[in-house]
C-alpha atoms as a PDB file:
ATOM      1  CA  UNK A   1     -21.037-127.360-111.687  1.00  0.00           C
ATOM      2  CA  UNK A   2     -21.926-124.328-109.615  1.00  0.00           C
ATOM      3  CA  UNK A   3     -19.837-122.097-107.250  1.00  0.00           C
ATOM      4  CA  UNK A   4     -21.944-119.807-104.923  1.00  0.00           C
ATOM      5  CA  UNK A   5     -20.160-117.377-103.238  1.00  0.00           C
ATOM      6  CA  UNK A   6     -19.799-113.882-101.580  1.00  0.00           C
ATOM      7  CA  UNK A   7     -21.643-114.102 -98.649  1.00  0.00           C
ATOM      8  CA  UNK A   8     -20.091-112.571 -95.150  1.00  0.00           C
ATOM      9  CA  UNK A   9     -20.954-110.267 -92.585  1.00  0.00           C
ATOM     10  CA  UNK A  10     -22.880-107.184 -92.678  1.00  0.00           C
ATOM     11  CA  UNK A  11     -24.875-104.929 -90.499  1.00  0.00           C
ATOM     12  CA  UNK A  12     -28.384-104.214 -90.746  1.00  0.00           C
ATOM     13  CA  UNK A  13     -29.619-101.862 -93.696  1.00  0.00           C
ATOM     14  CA  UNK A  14     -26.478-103.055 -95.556  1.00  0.00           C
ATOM     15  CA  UNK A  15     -25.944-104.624 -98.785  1.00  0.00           C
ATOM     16  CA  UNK A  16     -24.414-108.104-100.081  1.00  0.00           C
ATOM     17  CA  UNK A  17     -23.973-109.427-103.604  1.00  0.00           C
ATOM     18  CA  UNK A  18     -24.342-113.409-103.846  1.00  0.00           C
ATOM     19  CA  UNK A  19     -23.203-114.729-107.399  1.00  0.00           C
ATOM     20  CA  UNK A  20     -24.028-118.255-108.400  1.00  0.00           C
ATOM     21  CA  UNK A  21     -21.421-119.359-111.170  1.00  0.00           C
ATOM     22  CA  UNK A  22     -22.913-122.096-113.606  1.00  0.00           C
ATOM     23  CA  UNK A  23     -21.299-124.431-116.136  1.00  0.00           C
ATOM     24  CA  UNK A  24     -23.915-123.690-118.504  1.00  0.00           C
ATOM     25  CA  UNK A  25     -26.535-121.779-118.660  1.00  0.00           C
ATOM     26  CA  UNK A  26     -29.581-123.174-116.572  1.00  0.00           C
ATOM     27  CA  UNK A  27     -33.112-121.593-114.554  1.00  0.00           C
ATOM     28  CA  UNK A  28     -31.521-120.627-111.136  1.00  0.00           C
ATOM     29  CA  UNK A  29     -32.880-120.370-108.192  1.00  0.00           C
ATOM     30  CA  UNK A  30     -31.611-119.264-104.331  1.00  0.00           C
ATOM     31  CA  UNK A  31     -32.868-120.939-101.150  1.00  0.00           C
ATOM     32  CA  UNK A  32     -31.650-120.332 -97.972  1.00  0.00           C
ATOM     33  CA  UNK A  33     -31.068-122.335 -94.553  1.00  0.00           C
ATOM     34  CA  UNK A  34     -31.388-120.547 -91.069  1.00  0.00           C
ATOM     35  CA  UNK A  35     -30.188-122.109 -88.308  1.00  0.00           C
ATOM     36  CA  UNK A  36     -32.477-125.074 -87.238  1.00  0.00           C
ATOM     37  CA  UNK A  37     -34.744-123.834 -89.314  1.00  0.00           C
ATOM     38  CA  UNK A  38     -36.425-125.481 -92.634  1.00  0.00           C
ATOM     39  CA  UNK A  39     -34.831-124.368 -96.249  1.00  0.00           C
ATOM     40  CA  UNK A  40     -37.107-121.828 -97.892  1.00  0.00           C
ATOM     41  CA  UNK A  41     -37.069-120.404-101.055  1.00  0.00           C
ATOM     42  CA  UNK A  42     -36.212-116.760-102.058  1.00  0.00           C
ATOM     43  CA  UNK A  43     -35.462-115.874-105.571  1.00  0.00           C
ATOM     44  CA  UNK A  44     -35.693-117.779-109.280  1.00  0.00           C
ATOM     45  CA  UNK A  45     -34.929-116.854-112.529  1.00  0.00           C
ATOM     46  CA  UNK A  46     -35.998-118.113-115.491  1.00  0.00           C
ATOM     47  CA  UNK A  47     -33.049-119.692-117.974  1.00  0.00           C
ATOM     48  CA  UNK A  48     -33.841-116.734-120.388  1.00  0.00           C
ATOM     49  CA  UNK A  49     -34.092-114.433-117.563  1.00  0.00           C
ATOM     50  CA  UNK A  50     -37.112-112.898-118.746  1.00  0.00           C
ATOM     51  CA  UNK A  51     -38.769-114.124-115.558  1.00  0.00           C
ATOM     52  CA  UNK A  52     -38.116-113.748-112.162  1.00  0.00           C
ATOM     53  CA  UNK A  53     -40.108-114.719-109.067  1.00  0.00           C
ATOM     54  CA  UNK A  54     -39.334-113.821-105.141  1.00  0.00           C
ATOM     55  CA  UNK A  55     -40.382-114.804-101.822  1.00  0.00           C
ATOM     56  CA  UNK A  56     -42.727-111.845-100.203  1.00  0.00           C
ATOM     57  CA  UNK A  57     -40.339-111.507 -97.630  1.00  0.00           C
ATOM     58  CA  UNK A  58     -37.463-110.270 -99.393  1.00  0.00           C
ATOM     59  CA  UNK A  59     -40.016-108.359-102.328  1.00  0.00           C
ATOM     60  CA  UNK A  60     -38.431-105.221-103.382  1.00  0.00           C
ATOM     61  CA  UNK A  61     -35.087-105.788-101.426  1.00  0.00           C
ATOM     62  CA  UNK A  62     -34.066-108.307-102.962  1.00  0.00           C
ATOM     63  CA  UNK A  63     -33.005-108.654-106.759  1.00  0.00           C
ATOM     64  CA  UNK A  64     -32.316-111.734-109.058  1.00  0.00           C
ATOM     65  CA  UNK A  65     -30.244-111.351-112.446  1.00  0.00           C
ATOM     66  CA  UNK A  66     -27.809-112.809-114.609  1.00  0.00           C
ATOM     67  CA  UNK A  67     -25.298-111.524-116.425  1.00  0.00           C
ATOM     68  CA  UNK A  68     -24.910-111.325-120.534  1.00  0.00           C
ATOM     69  CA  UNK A  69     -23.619-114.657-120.596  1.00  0.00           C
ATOM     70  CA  UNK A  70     -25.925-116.020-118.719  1.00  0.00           C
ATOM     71  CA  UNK A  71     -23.696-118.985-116.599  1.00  0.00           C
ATOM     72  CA  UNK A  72     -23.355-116.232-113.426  1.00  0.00           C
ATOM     73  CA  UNK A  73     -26.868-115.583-111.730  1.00  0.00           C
ATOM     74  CA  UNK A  74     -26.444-112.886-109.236  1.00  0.00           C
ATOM     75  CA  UNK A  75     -28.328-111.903-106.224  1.00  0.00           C
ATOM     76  CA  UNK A  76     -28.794-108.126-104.881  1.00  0.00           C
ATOM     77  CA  UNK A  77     -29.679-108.276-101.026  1.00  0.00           C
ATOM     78  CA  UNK A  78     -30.229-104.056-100.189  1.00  0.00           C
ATOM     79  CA  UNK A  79     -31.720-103.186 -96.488  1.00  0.00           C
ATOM     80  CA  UNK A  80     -30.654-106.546 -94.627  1.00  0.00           C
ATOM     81  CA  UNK A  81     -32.226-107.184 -91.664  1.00  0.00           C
ATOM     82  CA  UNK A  82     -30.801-109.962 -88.683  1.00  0.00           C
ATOM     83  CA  UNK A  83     -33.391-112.038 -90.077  1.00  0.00           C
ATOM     84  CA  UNK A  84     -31.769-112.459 -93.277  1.00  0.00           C
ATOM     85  CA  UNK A  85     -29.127-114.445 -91.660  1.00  0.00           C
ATOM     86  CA  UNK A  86     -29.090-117.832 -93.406  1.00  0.00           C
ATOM     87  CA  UNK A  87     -26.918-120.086 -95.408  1.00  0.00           C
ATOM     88  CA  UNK A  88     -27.659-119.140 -98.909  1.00  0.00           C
ATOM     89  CA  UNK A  89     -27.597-121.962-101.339  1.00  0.00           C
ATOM     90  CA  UNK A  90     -28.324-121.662-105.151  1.00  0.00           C
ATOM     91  CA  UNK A  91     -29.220-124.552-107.849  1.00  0.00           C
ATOM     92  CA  UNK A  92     -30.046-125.001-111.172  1.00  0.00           C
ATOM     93  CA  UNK A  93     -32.266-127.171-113.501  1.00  0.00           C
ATOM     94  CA  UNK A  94     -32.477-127.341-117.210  1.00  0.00           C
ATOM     95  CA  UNK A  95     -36.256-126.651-117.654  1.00  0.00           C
ATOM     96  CA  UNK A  96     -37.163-123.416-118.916  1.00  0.00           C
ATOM     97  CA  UNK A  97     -39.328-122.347-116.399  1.00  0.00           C
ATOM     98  CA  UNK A  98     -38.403-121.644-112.473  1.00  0.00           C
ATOM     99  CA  UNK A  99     -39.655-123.295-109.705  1.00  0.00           C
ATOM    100  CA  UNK A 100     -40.215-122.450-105.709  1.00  0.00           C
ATOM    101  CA  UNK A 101     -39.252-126.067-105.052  1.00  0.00           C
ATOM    102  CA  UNK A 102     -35.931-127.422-103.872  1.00  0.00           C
ATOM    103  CA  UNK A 103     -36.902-130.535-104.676  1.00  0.00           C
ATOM    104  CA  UNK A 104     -37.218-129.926-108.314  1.00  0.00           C
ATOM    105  CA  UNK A 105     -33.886-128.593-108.567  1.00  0.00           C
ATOM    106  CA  UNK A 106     -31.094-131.140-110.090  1.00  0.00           C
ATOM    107  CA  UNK A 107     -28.067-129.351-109.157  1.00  0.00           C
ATOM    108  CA  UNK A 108     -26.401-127.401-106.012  1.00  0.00           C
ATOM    109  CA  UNK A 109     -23.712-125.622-105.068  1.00  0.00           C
ATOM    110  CA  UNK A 110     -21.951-125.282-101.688  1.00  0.00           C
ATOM    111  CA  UNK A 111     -24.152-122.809 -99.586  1.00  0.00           C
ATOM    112  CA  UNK A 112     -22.619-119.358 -98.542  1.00  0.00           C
ATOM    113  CA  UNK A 113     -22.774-117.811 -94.845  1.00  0.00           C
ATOM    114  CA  UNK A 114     -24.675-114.207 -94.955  1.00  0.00           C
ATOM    115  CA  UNK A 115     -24.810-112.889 -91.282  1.00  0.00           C
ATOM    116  CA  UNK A 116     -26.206-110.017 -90.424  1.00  0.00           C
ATOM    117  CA  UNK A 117     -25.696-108.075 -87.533  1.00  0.00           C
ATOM    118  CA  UNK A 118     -28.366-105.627 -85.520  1.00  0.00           C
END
């Protein structure tokens, strides 16, 4: 039910788009996986998209949106640093409101590789 994708490699102070493709329309949210490291949170939306929330770490480089439709949630990553590198992962649940949670997220999609270079 959802398709993340458009990760890859990039250097630092580049740019990535991730898009998170729903079958429905759903509050999305994108956690990420560094190598041996715990999954963390970093950006929700809201099912209406009038709210958004954001890790501090990635506050005002990072952007969360979703298009007209609303089943593709996309996510802006501007300035990357090596430290961004992760497996990005997004999922969805059908309550209205978002959550910093994995665990109270229903559905997942396959993760997506972002590297990022120094």
């Amino acid at each position: 039910q959802l398709q993340a994708f458009g990760g890859g490699l990039v250097q630092a102070g580049g740019s990535l788009r991730l898009s998170c493709r729903a079958s429905g329309r759903y509050t999305v949210g994108w956690f990420r996986q560094a190598s041996e490291k715990e999954r963390e949170f970093i950006a929700a939306i809201s099912k209406s998209g009038g709210s958004t929330g954001y890790t501090d770490s990635v506050k005002g480089r990072f952007t969360i949106s979703r298009d007209n439709a609303g089943n593709t949630v996309y996510l802006q990553m501007n300035s990357l640093k090596p430290e961004d590198t992760a497996v990005y992962s997004c999922a969805a649940r059908g309550i209205s409101w978002y959550s910093t949670k994995s665990s109270e997220y229903a559905h997942w999609g396959q993760g997506t590789q972002v590297t990022v270079s120094s």
